[in-house]
Protein backbone atom coordinates (compact mmCIF):
# COMPACT_ATOMS: atom_id res chain seq x y z
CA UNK A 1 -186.32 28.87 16.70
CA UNK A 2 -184.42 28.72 13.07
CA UNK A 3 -182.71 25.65 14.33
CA UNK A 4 -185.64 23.97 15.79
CA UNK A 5 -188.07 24.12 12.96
CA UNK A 6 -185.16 22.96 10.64
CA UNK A 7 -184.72 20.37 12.95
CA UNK A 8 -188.75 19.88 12.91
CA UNK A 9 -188.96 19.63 9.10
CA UNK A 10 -185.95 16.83 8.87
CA UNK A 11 -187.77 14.93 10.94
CA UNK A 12 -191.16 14.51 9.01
CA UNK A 13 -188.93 14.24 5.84
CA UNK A 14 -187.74 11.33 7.29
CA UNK A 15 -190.83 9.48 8.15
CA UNK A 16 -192.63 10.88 5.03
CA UNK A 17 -191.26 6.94 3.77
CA UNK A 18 -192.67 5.15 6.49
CA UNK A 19 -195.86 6.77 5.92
CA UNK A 20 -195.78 5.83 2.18
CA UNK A 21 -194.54 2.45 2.86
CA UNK A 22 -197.91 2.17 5.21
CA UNK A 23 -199.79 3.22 2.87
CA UNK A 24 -199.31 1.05 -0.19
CA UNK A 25 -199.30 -1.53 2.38
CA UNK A 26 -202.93 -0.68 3.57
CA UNK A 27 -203.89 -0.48 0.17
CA UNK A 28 -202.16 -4.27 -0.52
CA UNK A 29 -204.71 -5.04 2.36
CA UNK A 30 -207.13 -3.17 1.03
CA UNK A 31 -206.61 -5.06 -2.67
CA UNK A 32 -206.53 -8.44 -0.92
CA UNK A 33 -210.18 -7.95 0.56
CA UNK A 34 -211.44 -6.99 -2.70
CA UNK A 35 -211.86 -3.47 -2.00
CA UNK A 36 -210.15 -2.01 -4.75
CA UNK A 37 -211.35 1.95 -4.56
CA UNK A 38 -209.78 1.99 -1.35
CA UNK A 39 -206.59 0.54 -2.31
CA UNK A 40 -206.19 2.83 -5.20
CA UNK A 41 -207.45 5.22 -3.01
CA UNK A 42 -203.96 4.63 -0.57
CA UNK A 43 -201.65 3.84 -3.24
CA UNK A 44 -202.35 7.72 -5.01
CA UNK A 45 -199.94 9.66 -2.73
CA UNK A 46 -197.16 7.57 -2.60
CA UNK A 47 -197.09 6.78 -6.40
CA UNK A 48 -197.36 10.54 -6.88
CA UNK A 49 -194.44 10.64 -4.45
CA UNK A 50 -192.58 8.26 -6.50
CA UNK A 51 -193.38 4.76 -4.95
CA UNK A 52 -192.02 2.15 -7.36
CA UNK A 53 -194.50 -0.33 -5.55
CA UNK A 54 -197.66 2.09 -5.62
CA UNK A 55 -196.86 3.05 -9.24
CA UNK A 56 -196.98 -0.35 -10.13
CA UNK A 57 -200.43 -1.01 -7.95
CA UNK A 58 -201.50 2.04 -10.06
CA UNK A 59 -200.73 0.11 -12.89
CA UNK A 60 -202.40 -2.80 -12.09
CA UNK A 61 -205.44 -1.20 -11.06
CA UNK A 62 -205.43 0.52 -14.41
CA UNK A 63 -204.75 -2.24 -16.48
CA UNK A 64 -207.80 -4.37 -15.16
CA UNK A 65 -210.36 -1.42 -14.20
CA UNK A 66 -210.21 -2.33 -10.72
CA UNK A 67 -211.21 0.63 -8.03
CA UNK A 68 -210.69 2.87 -11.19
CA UNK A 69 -212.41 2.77 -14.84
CA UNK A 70 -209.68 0.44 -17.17
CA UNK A 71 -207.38 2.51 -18.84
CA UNK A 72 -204.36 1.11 -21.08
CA UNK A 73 -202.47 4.68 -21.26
CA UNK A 74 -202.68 5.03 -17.32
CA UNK A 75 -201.43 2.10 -16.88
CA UNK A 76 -198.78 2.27 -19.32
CA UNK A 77 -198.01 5.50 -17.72
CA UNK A 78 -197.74 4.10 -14.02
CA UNK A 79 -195.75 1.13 -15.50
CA UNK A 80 -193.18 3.24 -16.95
CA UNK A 81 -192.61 5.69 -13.65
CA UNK A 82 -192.30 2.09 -11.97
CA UNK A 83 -189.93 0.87 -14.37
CA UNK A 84 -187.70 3.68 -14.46
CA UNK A 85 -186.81 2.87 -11.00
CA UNK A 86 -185.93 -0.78 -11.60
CA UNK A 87 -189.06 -2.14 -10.46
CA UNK A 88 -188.81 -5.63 -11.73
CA UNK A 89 -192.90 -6.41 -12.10
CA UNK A 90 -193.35 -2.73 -13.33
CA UNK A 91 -190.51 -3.33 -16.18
CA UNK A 92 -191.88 -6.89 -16.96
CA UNK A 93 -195.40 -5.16 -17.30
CA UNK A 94 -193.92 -2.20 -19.60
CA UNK A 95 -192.40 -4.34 -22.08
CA UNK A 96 -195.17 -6.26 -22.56
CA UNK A 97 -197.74 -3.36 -22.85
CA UNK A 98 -195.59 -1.55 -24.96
CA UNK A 99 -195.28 -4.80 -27.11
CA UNK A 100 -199.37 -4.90 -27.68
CA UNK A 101 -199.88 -1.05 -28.18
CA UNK A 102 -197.65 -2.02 -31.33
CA UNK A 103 -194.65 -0.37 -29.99
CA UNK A 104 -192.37 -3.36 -30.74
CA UNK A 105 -188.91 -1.84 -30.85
CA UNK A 106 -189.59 0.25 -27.79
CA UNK A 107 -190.42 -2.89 -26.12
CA UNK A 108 -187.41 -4.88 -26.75
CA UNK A 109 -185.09 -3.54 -23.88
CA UNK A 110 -187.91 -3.74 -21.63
CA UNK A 111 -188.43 -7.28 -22.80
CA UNK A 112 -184.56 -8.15 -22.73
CA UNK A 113 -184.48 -6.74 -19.10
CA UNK A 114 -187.64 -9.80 -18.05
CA UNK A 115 -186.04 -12.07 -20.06
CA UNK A 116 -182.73 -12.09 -18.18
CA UNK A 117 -184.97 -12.27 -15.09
CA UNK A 118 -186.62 -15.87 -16.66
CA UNK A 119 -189.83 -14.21 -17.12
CA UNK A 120 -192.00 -16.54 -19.26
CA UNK A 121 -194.52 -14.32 -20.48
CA UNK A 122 -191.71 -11.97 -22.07
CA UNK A 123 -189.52 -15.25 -23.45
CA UNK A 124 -192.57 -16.23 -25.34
CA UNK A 125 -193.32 -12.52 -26.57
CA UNK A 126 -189.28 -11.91 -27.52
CA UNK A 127 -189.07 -15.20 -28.71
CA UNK A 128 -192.07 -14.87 -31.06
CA UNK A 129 -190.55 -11.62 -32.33
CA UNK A 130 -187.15 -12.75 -32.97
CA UNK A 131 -188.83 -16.13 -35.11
CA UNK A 132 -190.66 -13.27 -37.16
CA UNK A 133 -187.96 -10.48 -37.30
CA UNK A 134 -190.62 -8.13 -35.90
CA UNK A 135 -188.21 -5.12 -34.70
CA UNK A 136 -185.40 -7.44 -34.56
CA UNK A 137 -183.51 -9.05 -36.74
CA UNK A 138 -185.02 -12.84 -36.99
CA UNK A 139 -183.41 -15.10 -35.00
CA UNK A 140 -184.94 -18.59 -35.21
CA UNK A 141 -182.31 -20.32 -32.53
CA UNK A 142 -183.02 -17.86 -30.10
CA UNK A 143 -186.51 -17.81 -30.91
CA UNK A 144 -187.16 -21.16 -30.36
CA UNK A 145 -184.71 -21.46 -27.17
CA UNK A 146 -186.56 -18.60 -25.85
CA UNK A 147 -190.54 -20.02 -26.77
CA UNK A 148 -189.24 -23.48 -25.37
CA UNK A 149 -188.16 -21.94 -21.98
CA UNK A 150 -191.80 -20.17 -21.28
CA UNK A 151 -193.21 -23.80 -22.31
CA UNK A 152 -191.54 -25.71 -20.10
CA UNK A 153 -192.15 -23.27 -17.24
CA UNK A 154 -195.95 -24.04 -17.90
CA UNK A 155 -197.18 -21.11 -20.10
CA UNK A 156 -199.82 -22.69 -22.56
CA UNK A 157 -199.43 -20.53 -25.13
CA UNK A 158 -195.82 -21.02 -25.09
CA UNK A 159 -196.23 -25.07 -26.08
CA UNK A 160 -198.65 -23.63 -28.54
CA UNK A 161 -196.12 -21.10 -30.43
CA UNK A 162 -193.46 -23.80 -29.78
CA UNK A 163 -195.99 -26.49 -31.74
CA UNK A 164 -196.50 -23.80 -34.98
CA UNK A 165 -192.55 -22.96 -35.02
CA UNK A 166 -191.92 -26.89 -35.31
CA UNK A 167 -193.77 -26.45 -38.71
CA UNK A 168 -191.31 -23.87 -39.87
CA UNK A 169 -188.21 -24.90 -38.79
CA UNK A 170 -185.72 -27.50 -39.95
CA UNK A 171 -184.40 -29.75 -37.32
């Protein structure tokens, strides 16, 4: 009996990711359609499991009030859960968020980490930081390397920042 119920309780351990897995892929479905309650609705029990990919949905959902009321510290929150476990998009999201709650030098590994990854949104962000020594010491090579990288991957604001730095800098 001992044996059999151990034997019992191994197996739904190991489908307990499978079920998790379904689920934050029902609530990708469930996103997709525009039915954002029930997506955040799926994506709760794995991300309080520790789903990277439902914490980050979480995130998400948070950040732009969708299926739940917007809220910047939940989202930061889910983010950051996300992030610890590598979660590329989650870690990319963190840096940034932490960057315009005016956390600027918890940011910066965060924002190193999408930057190796060629993440345009965090080159123009560490690159604008590094031309005005905000948390780092300024850097105006790297700065403007960094802000002409997100530009020529097509971020707008990029060949914006890159078009005031010209102003500044000597050739």
């Amino acid at each position: 009996m001992k044996g059999s119920l151990v034997a019992a309780l191994a197996a739904v351990a190991m489908l307990a990711p499978a079920v998790a897995a379904a689920d934050v892929k029902a609530g990708v479905e469930a996103w997709s359609s525009g039915d954002y309650a029930k997506a955040v609705e799926q994506w709760r029990a794995p991300a309080a499991a520790g789903d990277a990919d439902a914490q980050f949905n979480l995130g998400q959902a948070y950040k732009l009030g969708r299926g739940v009321p917007a809220d910047q510290a939940q989202a930061l929150e889910w983010f950051r859960k996300a992030a610890m476990q590598g979660h590329p998009q989650a870690e990319d999201n963190y840096g940034l968020s932490l960057f315009q709650n005016d956390r600027k030098a918890d940011a910066l590994p965060w924002l190193e980490k999408a930057v190796a990854r060629d993440e345009k949104r965090a080159e123009l962000v560490l690159g604008t930081m590094l031309f005005n020594g905000d948390a780092v010491s300024r850097d105006w090579t790297r700065a403007y390397a960094l802000v002409t990288r997100s530009s020529q991957q097509g971020l707008p604001q990029g060949s914006q920042t890159l078009a005031q730095m010209d102003r500044y800098i000597p050739e």
